[in-house]
Protein backbone atom coordinates (compact mmCIF):
# COMPACT_ATOMS: atom_id res chain seq x y z
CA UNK A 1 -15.85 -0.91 -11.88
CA UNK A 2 -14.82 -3.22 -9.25
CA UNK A 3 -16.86 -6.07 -10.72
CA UNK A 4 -15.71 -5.32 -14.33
CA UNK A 5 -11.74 -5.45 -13.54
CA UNK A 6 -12.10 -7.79 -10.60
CA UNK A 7 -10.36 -5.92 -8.25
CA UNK A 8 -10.28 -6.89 -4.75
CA UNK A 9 -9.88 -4.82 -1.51
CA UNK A 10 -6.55 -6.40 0.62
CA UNK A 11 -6.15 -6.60 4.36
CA UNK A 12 -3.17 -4.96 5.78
CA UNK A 13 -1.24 -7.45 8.15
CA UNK A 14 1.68 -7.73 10.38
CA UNK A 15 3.30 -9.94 7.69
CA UNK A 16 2.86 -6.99 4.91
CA UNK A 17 4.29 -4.46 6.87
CA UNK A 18 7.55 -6.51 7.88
CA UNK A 19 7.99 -7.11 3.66
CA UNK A 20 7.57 -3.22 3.66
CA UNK A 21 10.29 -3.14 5.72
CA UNK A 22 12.51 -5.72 4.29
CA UNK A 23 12.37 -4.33 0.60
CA UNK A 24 16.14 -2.35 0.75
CA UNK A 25 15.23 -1.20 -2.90
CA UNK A 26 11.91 1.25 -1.52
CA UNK A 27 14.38 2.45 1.33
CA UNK A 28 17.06 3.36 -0.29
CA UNK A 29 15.07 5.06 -3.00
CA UNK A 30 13.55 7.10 -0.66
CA UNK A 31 10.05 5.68 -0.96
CA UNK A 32 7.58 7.27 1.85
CA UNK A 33 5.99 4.69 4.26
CA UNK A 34 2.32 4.80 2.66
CA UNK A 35 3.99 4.43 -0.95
CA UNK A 36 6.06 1.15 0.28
CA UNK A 37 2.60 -0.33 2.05
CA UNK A 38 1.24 0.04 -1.42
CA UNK A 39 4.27 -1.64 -2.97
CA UNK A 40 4.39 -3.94 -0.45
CA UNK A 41 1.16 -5.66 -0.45
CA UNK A 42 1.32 -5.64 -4.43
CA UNK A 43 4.44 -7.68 -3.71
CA UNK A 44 2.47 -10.09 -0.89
CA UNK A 45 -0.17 -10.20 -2.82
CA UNK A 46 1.41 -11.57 -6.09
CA UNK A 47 0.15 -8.97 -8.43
CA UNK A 48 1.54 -8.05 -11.92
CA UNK A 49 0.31 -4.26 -12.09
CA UNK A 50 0.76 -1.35 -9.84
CA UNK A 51 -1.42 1.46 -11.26
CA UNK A 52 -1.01 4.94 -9.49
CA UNK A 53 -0.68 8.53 -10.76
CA UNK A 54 3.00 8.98 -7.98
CA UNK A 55 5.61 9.56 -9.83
CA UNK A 56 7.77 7.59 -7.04
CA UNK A 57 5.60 4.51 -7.38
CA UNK A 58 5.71 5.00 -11.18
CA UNK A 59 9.36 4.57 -11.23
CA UNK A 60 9.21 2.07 -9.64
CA UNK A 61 8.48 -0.41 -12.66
CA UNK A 62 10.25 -3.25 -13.47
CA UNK A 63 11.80 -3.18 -10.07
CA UNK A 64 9.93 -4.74 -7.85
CA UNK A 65 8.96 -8.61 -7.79
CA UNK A 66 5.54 -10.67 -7.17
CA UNK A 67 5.68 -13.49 -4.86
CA UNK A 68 5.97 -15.82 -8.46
CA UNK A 69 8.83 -14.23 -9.35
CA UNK A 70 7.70 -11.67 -11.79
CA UNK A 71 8.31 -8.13 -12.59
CA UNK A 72 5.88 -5.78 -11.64
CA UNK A 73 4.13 -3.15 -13.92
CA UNK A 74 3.89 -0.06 -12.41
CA UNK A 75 1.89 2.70 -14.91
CA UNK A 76 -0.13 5.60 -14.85
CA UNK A 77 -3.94 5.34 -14.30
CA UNK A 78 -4.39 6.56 -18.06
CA UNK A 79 -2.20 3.78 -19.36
CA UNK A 80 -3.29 1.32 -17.30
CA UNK A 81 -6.82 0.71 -18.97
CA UNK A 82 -5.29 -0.95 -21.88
CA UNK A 83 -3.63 -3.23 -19.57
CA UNK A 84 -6.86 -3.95 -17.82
């Protein structure tokens, strides 16, 4: 699986967890701490797709930005295998 989608496992930094912290939108939605880390490094991390099956982080699309300046997809785990 991880070969086939070319996923890749992310450190968690210093420099994540102060975006976490800086993204207003996750606090003020009420987004728990392990949810934003998640949101966070997708953010860091440029990527274009969040896929989860939390309805917090689901609601979440079209929200939040990449580091290029894009919108990020956030679907369920079913959905997101057409995507892939």
């Amino acid at each position: 699986m991880v070969e086939l989608f070319n996923i890749s496992v992310l450190d968690l930094t210093s420099g994540t967890v102060r975006l976490q912290l800086q993204q207003l939108d996750l606090q003020t939605r009420g987004i728990r701490a392990a949810d934003s880390l998640h949101a966070a490094s997708a953010i860091a991390f440029d990527a274009d797709l969040i896929v989860s099956t939390d309805d917090a982080l689901l609601d979440l699309d079209g929200i939040l930005m990449n580091a290029r300046g894009t919108m990020i997809l956030c679907r369920d785990t079913d959905l997101s295998l057409r995507l892939l």
